[in-house]
N, C-alpha and C. Protein backbone atom coordinates (compact mmCIF):
# COMPACT_ATOMS: atom_id res chain seq x y z
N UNK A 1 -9.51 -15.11 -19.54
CA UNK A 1 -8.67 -13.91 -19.51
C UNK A 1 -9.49 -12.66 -19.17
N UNK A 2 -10.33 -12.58 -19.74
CA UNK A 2 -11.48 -11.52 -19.31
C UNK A 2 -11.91 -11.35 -17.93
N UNK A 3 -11.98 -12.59 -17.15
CA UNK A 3 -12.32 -12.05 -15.86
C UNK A 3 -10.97 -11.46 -15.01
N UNK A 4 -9.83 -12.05 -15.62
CA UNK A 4 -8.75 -11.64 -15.13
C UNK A 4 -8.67 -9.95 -15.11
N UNK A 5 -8.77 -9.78 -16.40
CA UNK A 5 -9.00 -7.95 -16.98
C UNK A 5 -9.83 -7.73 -16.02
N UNK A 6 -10.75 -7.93 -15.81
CA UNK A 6 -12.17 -7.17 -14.82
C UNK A 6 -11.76 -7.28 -13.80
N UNK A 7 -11.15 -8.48 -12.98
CA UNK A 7 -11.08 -8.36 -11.37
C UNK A 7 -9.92 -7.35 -11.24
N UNK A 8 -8.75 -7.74 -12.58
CA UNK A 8 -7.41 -6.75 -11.85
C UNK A 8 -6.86 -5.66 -12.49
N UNK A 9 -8.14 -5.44 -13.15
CA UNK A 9 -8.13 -3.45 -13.66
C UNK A 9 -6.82 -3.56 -14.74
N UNK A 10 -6.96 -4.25 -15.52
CA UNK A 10 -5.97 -4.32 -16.90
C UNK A 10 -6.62 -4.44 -17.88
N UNK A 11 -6.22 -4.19 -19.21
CA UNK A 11 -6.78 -4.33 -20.33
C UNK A 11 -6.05 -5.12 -21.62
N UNK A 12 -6.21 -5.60 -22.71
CA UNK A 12 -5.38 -6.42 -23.37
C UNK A 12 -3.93 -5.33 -24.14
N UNK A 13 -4.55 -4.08 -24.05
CA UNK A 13 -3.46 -3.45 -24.19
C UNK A 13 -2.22 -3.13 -23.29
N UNK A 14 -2.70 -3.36 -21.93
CA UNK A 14 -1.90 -3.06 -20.76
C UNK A 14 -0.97 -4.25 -20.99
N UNK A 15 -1.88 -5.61 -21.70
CA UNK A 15 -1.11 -6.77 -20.77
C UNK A 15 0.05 -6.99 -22.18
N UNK A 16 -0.42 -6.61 -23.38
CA UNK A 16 0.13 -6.58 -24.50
C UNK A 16 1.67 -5.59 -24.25
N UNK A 17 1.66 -4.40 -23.78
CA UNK A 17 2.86 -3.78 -23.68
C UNK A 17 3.64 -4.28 -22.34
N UNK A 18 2.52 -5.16 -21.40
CA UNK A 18 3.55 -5.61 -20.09
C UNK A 18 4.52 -6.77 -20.39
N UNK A 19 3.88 -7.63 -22.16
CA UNK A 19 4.23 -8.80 -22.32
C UNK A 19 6.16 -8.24 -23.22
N UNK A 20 5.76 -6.79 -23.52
CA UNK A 20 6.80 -6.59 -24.11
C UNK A 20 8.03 -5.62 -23.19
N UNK A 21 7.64 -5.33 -21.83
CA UNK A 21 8.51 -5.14 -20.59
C UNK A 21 8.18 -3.69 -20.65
N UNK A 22 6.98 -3.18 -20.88
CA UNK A 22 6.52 -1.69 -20.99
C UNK A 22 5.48 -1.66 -19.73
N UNK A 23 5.32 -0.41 -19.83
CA UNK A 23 4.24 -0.06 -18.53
C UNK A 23 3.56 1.20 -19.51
N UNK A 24 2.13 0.71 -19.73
CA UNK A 24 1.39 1.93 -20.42
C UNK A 24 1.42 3.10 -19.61
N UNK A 25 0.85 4.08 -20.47
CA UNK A 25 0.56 5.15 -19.38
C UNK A 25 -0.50 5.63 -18.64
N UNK A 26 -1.79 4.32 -19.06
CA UNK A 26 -2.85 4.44 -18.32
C UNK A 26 -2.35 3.99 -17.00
N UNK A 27 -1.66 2.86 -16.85
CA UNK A 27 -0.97 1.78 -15.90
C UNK A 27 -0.22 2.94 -15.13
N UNK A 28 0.46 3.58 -15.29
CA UNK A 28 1.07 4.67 -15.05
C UNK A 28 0.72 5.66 -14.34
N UNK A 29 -0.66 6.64 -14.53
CA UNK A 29 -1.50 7.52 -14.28
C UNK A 29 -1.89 6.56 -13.15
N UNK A 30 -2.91 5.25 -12.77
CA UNK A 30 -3.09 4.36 -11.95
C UNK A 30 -2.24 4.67 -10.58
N UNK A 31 -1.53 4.03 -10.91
CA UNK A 31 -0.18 3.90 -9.68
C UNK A 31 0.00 5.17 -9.35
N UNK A 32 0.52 6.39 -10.02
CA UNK A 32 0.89 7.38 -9.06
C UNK A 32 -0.82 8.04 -9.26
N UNK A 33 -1.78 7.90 -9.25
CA UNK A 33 -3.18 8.13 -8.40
C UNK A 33 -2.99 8.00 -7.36
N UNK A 34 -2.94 6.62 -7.11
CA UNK A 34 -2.90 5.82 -5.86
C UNK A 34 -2.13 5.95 -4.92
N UNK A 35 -0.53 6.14 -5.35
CA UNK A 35 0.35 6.83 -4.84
C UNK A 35 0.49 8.13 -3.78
N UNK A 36 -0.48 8.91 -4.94
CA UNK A 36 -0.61 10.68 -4.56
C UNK A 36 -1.82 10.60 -3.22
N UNK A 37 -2.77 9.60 -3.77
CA UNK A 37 -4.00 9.12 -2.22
C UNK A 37 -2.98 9.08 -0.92
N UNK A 38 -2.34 7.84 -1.17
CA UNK A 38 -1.18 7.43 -0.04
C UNK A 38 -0.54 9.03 0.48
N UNK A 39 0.50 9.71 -0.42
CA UNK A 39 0.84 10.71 0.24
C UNK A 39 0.43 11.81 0.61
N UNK A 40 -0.97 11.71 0.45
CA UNK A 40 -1.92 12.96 1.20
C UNK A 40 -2.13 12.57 2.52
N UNK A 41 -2.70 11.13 2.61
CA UNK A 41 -2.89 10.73 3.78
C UNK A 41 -1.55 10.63 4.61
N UNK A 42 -0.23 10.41 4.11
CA UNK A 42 0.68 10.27 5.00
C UNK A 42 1.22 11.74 5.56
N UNK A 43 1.28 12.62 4.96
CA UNK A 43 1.23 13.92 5.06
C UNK A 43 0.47 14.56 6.28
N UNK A 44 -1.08 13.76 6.21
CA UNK A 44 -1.97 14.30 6.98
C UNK A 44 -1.25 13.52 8.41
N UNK A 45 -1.24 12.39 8.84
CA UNK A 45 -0.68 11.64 9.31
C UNK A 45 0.89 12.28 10.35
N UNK A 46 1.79 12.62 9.29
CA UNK A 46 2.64 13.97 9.82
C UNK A 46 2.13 14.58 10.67
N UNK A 47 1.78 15.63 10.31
CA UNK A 47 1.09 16.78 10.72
C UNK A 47 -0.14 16.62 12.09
N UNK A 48 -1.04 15.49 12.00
CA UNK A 48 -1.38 15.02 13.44
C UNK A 48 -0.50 14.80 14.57
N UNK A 49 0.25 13.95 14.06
CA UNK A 49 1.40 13.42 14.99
C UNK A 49 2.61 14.11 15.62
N UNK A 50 2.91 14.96 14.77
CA UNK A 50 4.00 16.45 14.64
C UNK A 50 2.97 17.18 15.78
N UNK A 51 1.44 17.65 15.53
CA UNK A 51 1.30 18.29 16.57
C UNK A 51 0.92 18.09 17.76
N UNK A 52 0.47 16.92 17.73
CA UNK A 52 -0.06 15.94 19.08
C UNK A 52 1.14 16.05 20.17
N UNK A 53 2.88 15.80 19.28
CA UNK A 53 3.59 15.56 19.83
C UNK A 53 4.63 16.66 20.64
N UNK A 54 4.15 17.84 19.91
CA UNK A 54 4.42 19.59 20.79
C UNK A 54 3.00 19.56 21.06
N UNK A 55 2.39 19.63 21.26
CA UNK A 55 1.20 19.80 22.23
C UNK A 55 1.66 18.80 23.75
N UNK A 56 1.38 18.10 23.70
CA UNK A 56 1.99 16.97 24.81
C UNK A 56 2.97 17.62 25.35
N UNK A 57 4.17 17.62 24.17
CA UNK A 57 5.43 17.94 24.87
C UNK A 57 5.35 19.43 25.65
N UNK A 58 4.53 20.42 25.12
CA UNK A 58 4.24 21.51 25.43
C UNK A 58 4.03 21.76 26.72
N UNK A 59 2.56 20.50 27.17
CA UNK A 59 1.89 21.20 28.17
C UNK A 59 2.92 19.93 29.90
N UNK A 60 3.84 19.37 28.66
CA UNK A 60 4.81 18.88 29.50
C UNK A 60 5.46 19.76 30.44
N UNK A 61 6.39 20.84 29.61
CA UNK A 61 6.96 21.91 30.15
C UNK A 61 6.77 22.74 30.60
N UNK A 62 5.66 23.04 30.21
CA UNK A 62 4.99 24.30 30.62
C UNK A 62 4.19 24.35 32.14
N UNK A 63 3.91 23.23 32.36
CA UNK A 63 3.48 22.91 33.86
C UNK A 63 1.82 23.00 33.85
N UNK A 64 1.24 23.13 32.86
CA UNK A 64 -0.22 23.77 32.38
C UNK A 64 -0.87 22.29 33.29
N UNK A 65 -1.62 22.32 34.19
CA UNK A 65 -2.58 21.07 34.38
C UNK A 65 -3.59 20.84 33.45
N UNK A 66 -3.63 19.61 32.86
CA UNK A 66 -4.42 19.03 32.09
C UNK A 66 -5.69 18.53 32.63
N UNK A 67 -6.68 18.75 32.75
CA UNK A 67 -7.78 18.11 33.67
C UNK A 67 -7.81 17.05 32.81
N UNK A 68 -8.44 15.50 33.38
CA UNK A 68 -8.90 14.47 32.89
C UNK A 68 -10.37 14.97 33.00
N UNK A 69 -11.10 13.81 32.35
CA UNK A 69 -12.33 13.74 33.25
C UNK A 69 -13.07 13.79 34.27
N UNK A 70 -12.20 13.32 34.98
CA UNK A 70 -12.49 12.74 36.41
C UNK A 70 -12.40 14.28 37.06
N UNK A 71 -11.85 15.61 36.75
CA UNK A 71 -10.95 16.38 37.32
C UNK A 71 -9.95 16.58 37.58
N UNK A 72 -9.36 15.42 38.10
CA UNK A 72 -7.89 14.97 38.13
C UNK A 72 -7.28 15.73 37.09
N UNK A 73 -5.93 16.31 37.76
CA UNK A 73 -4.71 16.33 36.41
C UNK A 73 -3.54 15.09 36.08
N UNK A 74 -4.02 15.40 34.69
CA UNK A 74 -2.87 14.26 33.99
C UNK A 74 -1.69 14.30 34.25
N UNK A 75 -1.60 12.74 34.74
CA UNK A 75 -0.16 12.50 35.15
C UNK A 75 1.10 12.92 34.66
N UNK A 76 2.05 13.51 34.72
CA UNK A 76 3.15 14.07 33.89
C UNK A 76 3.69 13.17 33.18
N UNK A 77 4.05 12.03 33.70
CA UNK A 77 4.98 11.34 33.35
C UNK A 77 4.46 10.28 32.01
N UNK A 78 2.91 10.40 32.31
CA UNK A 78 2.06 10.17 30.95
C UNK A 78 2.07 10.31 30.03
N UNK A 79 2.04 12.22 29.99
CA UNK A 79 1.94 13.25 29.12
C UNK A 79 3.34 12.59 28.13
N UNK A 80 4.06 12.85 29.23
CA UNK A 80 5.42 12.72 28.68
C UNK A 80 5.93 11.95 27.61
N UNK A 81 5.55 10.51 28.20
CA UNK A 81 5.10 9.43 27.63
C UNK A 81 4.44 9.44 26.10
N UNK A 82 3.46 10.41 26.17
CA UNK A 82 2.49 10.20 24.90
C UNK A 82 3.16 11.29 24.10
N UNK A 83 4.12 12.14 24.52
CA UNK A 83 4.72 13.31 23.74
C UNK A 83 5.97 12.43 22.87
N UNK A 84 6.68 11.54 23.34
CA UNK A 84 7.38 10.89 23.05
C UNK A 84 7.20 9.57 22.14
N UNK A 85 6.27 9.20 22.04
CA UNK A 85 5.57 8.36 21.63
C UNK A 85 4.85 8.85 20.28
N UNK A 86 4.08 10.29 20.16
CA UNK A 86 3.59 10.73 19.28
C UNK A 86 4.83 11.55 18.16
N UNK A 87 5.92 11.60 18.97
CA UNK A 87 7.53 11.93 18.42
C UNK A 87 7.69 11.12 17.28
N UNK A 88 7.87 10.03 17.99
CA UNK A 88 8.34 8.51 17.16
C UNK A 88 7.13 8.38 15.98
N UNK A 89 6.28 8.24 15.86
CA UNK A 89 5.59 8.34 15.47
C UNK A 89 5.36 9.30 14.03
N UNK A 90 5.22 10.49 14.45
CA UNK A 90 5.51 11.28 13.67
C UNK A 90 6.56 10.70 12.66
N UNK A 91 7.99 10.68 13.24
CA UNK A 91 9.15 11.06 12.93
C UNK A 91 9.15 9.48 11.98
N UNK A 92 8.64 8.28 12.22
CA UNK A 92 8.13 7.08 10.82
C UNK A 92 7.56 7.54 10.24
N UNK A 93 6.39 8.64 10.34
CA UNK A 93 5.62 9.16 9.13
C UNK A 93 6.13 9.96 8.18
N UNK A 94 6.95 10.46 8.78
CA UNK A 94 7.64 11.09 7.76
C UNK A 94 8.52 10.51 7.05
N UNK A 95 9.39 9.59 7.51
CA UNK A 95 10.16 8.72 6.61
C UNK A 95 9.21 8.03 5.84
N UNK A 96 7.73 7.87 6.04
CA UNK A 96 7.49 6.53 5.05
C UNK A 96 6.94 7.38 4.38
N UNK A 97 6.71 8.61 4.31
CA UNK A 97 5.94 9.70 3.71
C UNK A 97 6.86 10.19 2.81
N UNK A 98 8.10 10.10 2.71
CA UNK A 98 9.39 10.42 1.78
C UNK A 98 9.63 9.06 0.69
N UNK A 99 9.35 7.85 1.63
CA UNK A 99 9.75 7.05 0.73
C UNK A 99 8.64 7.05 -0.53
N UNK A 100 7.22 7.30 -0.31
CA UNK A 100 5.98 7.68 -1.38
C UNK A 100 6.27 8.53 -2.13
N UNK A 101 7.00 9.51 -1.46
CA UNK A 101 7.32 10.58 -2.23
C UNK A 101 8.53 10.32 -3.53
N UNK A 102 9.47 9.11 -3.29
CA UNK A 102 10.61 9.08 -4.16
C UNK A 102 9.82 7.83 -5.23
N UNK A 103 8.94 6.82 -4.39
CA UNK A 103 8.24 6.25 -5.26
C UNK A 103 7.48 7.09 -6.39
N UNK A 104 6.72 8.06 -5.77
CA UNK A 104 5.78 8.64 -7.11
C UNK A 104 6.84 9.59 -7.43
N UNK A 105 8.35 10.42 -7.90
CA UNK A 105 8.98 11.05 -8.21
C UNK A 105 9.46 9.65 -9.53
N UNK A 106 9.95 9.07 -9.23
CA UNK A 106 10.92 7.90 -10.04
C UNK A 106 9.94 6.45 -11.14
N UNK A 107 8.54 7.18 -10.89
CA UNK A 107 7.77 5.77 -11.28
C UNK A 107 7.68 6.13 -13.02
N UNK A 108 8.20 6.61 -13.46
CA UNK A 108 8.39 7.32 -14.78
C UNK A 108 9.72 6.51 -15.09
N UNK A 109 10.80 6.68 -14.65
CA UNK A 109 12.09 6.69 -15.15
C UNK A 109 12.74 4.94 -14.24
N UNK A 110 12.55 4.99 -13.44
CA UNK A 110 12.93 3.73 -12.69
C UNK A 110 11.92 2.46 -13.12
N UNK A 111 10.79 2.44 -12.69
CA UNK A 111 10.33 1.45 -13.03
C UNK A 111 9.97 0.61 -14.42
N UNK A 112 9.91 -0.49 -14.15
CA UNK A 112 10.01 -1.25 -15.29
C UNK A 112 9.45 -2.94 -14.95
N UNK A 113 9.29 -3.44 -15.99
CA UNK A 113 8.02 -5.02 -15.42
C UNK A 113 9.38 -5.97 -15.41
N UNK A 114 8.57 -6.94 -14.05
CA UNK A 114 8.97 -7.89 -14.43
C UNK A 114 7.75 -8.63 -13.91
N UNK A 115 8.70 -10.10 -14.35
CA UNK A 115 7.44 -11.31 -14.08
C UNK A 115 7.37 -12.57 -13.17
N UNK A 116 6.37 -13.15 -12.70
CA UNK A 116 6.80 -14.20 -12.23
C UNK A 116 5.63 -15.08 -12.90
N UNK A 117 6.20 -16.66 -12.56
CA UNK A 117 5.32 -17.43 -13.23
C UNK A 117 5.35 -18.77 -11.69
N UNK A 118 3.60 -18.94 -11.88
CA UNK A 118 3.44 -19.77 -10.71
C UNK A 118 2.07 -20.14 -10.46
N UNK A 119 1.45 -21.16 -10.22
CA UNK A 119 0.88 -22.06 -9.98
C UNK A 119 -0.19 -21.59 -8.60
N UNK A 120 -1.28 -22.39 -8.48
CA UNK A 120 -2.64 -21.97 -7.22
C UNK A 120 -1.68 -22.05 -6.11
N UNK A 121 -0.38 -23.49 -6.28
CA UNK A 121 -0.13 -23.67 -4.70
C UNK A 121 0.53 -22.53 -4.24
N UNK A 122 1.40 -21.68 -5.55
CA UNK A 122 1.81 -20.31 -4.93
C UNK A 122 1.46 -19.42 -4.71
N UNK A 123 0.27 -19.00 -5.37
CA UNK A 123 -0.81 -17.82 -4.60
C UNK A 123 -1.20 -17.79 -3.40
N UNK A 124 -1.80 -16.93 -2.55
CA UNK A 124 -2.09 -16.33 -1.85
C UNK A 124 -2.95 -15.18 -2.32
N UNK A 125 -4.32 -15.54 -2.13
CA UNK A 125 -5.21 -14.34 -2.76
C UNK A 125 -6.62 -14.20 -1.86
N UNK A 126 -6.68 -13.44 -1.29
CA UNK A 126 -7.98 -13.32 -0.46
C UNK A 126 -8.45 -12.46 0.28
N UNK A 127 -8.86 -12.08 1.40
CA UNK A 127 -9.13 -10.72 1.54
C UNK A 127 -8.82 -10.78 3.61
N UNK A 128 -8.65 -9.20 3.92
CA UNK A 128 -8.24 -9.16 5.33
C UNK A 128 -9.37 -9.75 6.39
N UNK A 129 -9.15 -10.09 7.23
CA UNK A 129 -10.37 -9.99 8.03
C UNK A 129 -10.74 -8.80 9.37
N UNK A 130 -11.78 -8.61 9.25
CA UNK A 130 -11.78 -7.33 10.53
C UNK A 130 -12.58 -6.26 9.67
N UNK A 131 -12.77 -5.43 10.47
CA UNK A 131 -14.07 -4.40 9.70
C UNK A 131 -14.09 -3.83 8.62
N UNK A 132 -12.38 -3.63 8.28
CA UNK A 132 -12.28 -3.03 6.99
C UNK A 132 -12.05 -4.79 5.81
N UNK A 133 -12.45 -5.28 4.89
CA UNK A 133 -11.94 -6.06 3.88
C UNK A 133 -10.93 -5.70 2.87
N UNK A 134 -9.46 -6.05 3.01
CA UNK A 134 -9.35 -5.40 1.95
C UNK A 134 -8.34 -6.37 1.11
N UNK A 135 -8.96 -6.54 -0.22
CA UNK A 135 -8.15 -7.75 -0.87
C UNK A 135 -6.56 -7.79 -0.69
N UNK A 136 -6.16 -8.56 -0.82
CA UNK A 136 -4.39 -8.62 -0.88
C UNK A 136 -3.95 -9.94 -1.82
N UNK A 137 -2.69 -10.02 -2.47
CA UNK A 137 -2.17 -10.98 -3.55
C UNK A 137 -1.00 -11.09 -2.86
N UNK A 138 -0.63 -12.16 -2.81
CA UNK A 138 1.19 -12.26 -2.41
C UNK A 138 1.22 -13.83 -3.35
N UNK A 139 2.52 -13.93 -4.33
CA UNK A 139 2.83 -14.53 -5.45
C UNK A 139 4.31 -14.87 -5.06
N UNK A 140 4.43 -16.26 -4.46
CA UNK A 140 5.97 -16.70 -4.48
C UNK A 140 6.66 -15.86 -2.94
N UNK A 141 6.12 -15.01 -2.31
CA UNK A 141 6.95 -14.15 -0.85
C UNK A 141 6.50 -12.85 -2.02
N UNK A 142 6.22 -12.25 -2.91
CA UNK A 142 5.97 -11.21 -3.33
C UNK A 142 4.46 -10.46 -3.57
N UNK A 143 4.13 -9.11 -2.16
CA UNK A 143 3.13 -9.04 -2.00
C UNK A 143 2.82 -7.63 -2.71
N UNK A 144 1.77 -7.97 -3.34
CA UNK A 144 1.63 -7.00 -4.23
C UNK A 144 0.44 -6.11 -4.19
N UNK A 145 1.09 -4.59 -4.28
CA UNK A 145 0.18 -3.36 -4.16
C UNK A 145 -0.92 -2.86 -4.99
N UNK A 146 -1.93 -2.08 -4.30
CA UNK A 146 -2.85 -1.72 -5.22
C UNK A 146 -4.08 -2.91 -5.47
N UNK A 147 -3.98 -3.98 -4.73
CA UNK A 147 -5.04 -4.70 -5.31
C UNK A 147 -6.42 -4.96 -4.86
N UNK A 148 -7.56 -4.49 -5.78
CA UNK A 148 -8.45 -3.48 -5.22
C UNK A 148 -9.96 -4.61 -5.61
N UNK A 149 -9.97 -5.73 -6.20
CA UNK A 149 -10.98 -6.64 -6.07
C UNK A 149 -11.03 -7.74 -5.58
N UNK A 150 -11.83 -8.00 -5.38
CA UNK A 150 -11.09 -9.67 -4.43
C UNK A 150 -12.40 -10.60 -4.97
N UNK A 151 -12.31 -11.85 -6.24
CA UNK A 151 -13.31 -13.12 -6.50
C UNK A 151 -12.51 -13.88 -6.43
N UNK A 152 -13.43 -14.80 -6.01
CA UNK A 152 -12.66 -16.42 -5.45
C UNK A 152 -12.46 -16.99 -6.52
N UNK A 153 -13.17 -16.93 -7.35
CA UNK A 153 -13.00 -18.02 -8.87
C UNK A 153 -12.46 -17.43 -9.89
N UNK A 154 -11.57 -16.69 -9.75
CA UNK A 154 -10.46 -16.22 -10.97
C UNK A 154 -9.32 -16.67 -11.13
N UNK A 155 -9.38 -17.39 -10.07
CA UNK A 155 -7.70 -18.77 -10.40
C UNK A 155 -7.97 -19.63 -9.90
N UNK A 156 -7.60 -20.65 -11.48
CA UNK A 156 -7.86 -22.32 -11.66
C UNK A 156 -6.96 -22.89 -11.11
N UNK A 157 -7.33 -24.37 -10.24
CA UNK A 157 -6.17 -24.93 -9.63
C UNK A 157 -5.84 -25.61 -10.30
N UNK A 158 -6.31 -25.60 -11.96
CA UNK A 158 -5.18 -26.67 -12.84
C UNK A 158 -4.12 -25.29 -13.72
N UNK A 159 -4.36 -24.36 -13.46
CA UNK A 159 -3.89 -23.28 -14.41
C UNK A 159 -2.15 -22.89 -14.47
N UNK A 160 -1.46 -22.49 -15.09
CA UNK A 160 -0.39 -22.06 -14.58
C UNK A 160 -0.46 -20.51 -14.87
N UNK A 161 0.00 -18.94 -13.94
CA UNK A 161 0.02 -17.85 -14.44
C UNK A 161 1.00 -17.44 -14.39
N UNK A 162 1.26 -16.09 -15.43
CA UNK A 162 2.38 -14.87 -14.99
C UNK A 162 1.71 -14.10 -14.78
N UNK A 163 2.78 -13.10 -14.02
CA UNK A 163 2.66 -12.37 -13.20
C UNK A 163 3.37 -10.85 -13.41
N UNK A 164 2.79 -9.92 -14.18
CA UNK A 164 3.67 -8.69 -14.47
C UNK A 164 3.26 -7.74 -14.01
N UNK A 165 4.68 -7.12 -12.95
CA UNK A 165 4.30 -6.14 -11.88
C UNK A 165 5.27 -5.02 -11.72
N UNK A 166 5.69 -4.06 -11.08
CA UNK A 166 6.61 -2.79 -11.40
C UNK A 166 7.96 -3.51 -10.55
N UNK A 167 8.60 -3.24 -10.73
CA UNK A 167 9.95 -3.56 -10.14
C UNK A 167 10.48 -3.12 -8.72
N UNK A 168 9.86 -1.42 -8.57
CA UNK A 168 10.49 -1.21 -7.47
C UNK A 168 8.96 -1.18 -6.32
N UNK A 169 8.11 -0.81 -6.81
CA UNK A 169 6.70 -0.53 -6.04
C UNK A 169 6.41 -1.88 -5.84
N UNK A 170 6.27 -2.78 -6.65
CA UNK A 170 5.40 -4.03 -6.47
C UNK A 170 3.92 -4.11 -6.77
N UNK A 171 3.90 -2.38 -7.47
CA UNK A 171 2.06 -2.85 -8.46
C UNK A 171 2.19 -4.21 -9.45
N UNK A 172 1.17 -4.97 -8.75
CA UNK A 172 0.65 -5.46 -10.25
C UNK A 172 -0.13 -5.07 -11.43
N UNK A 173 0.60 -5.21 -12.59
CA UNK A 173 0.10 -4.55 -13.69
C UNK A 173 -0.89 -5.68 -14.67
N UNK A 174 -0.63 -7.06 -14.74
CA UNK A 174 -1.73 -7.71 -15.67
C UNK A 174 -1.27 -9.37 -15.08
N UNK A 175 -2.78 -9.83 -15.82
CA UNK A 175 -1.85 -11.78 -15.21
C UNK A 175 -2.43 -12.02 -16.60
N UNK A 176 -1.54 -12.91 -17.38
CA UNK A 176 -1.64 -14.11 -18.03
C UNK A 176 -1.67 -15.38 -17.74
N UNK A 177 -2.78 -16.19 -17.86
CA UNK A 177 -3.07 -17.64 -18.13
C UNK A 177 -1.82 -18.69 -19.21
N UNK A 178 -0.65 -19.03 -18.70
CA UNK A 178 0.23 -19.58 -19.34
C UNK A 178 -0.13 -20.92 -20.09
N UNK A 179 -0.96 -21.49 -18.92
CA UNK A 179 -1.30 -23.02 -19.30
C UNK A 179 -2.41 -23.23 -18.41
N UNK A 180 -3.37 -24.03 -19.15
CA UNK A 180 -4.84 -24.64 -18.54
C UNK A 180 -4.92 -25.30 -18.91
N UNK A 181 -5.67 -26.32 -18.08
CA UNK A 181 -6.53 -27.93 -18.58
C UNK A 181 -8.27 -27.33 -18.39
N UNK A 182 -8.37 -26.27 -18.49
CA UNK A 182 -10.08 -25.78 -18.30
C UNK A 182 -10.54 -25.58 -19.67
């Protein structure tokens, strides 16, 4: 159980109030941290894309020649292209930048644990590949946020676990060891 606590940032008190359908408020503070990270960066994200996309569109209309490198001016229909493109763009960031926003507004009053219970063959636990690593858990089709260590030997393939995580976000909050032959 202990390495469980260490790899997935819980404590026996976390897992003690998750066992009783609570979410501490360390668990709490956690998530909208993490949350508030997310909507700075999506914010920032906005605001690149918002201006990339009147800039473009700008020097669309305006007839301004853009030198390339080469000297050459940039093709219009390019510009255009990338004004429209950095539109769309934008205009998902901001929706997914609202939806963070109703997540960390409601993670007080809405959320609440539930659980799942399941076996090695249903995990999925390991890490991305490509320059950045970054662990990921998916339990049964349910992929779960926030998960920030990644060891290979913290789940037994004779073990059975639960699984208690927020309802609407999909943090995981603690795992219990249900049943072992170890």
């Amino acid at each position: 159980m202990k390495l469980l606590e260490q790899t997935f940032d819980f404590t026996e008190e976390d897992f003690k109030a998750n066992q009783r359908n609570q979410i501490t408020k360390v668990q709490i503070k956690k998530i909208k941290s993490v949350e508030r990270l997310l909507l700075v960066l999506g914010t920032c994200l906005v605001l690149i894309f918002g201006f990339l996309s009147y800039l473009t569109i700008y020097w669309y209309i305006s007839d301004i020649p853009i030198p390339m490198k080469n000297g050459e001016p940039f093709p219009k229909p390019l510009l255009l292209g990338l004004g429209i493109i950095s539109s769309i763009l934008a205009i998902v960031m901001v929706a997914g930048t609202f939806r963070l926003l109703m997540n960390l507004e409601t993670i007080d009053r809405v959320e609440h644990v539930q659980s799942l219970k399941a076996t090695l063959k249903e995990i999925d636990y390991g890490i991305t590949s490509g320059k950045t690593s970054i662990p990921y858990l998916v339990v049964k089709g349910v992929s779960f946020r926030h998960i920030a260590n990644y060891n290979p030997s913290v789940f037994s393939p004779s073990a059975t676990y639960r699984f208690y995580f927020t309802s609407n976000s999909k943090c995981l909050l603690s795992i219990e060891i249900q049943s072992s032959d170890i």
